[in-house]
N, C-alpha and C. Protein backbone atom coordinates (compact mmCIF):
# COMPACT_ATOMS: atom_id res chain seq x y z
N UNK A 1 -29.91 2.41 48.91
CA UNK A 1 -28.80 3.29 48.60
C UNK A 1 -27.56 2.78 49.33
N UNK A 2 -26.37 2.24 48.96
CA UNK A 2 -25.37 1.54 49.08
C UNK A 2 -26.06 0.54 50.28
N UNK A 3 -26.48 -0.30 50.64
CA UNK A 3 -27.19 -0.92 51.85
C UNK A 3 -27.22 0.00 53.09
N UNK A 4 -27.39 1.00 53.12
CA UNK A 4 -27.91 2.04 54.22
C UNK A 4 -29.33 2.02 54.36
N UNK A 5 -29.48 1.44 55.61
CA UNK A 5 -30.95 1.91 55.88
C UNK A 5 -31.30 3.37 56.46
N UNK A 6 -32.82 3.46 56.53
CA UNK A 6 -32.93 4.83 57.19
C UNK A 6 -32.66 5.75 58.48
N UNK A 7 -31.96 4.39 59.57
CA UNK A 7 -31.54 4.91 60.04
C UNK A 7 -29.83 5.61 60.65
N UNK A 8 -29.28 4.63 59.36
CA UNK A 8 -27.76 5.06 59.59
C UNK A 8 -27.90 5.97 58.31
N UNK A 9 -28.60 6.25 57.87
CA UNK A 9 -28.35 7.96 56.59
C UNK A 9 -28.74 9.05 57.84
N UNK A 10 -29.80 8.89 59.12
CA UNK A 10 -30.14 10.08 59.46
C UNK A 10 -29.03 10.01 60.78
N UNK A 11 -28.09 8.68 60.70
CA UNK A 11 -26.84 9.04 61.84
C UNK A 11 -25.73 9.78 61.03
N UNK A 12 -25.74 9.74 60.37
CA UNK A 12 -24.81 10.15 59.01
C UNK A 12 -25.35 11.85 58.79
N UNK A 13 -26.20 11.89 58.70
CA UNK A 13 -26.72 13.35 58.39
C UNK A 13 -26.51 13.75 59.90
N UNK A 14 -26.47 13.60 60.92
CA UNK A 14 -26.47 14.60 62.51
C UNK A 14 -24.89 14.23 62.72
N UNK A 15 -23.86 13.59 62.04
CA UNK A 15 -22.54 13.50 62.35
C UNK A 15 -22.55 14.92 61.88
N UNK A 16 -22.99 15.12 60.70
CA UNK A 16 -22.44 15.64 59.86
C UNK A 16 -23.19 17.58 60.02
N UNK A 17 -24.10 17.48 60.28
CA UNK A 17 -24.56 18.79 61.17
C UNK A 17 -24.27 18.73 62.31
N UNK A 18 -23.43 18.29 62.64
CA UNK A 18 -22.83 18.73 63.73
C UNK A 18 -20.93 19.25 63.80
N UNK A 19 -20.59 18.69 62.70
CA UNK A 19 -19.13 18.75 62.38
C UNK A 19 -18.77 20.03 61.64
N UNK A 20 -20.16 19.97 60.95
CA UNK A 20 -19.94 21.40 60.06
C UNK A 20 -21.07 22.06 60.40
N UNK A 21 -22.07 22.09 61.12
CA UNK A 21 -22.78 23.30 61.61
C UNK A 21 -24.05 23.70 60.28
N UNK A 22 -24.38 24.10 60.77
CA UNK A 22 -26.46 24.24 59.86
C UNK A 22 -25.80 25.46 58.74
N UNK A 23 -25.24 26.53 58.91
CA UNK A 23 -24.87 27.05 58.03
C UNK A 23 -23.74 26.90 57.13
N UNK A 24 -23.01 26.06 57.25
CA UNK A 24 -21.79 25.72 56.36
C UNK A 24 -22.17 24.39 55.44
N UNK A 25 -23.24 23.79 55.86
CA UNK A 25 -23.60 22.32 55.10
C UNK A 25 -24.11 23.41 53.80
N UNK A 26 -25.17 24.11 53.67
CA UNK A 26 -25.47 24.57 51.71
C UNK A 26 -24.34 25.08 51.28
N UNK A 27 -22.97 25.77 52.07
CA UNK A 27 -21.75 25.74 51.05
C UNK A 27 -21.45 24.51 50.56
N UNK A 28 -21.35 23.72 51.37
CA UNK A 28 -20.81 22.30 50.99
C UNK A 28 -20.98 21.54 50.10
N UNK A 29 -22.66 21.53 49.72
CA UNK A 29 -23.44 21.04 48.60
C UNK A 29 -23.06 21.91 47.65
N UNK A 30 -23.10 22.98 47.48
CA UNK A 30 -23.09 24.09 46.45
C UNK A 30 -21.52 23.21 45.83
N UNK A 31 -20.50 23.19 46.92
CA UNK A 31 -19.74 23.31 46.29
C UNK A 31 -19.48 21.32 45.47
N UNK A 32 -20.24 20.70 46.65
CA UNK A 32 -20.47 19.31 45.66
C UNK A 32 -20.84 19.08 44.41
N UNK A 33 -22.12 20.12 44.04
CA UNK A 33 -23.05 19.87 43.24
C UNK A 33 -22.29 20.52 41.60
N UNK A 34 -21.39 21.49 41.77
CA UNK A 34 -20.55 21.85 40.90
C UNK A 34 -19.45 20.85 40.54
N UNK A 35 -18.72 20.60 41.75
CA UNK A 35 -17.72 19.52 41.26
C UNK A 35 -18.31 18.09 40.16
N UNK A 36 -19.32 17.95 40.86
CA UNK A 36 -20.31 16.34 39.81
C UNK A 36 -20.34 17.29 38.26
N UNK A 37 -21.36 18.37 38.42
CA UNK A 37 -21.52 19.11 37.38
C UNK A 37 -19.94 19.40 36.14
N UNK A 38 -18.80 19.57 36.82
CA UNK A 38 -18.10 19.95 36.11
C UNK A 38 -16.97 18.54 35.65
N UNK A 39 -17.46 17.46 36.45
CA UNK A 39 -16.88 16.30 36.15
C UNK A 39 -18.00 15.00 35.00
N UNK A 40 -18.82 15.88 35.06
CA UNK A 40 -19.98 15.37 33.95
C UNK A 40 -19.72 15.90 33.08
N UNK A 41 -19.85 17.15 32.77
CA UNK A 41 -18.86 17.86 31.65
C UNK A 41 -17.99 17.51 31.09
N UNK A 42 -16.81 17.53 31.89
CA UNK A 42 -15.37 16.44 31.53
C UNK A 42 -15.61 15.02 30.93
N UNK A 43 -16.47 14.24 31.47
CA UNK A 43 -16.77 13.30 30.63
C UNK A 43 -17.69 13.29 29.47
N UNK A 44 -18.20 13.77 29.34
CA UNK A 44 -18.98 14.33 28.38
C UNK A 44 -18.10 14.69 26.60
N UNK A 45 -17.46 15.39 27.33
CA UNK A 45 -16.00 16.19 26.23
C UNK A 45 -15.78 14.75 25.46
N UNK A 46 -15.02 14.26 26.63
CA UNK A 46 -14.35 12.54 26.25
C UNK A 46 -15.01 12.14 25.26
N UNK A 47 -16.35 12.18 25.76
CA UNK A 47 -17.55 10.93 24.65
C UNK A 47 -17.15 11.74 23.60
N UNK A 48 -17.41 12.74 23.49
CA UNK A 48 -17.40 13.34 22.17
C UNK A 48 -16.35 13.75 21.27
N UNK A 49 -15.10 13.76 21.96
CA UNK A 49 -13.57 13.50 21.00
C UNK A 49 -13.51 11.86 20.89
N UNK A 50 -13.98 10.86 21.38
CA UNK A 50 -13.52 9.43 21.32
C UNK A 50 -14.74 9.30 19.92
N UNK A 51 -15.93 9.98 20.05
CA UNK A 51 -17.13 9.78 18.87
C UNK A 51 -16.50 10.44 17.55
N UNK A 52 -15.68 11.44 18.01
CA UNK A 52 -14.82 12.18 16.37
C UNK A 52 -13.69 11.61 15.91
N UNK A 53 -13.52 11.03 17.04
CA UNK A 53 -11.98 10.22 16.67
C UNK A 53 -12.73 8.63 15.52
N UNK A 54 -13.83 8.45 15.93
CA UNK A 54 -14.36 7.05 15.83
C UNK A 54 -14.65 7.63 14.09
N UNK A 55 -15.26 8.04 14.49
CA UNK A 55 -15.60 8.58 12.79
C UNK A 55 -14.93 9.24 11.61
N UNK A 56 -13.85 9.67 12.49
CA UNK A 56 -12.50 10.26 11.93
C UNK A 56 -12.31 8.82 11.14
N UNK A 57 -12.01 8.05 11.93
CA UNK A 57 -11.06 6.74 11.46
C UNK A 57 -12.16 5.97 10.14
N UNK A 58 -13.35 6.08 10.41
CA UNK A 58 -14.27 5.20 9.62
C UNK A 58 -14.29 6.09 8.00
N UNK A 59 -14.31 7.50 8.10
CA UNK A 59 -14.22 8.06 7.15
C UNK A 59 -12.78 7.74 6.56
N UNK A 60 -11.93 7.48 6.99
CA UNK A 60 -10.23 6.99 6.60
C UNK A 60 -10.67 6.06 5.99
N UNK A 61 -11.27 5.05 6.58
CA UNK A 61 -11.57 3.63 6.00
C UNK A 61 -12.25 3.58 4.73
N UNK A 62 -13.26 4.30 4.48
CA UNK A 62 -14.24 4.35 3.75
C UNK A 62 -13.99 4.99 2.62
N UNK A 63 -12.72 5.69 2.33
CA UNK A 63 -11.92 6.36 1.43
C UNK A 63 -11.23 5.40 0.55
């Protein structure tokens, strides 16, 4: 996982419970796990106006 071994992810994880504390890290994710979620979405949309646009144009053609 990016060349991290196992022990600089678990120095990385105790920076990080420690900066933000045992109860504020599951806001944090919560609020990570939405942002990916709603930026997967967003791309998602894309594929699918660039796929109507694509076929838009082929049906033009095909006329």
């Amino acid at each position: 996982m990016f060349g991290l071994g196992m022990q600089e992810i678990v120095v990385i994880a105790l920076i990080v419970l420690l900066l933000f504390g045992g109860k504020k890290i599951p806001e944090l994710m919560k609020g990570l796990g939405k942002g990916v979620r709603s930026f997967k979405d967003g791309m998602n949309e894309l594929d699918a106006a660039d796929t109507k646009k694509a076929d838009d144009k082929q049906d033009e053609v095909t006329k």
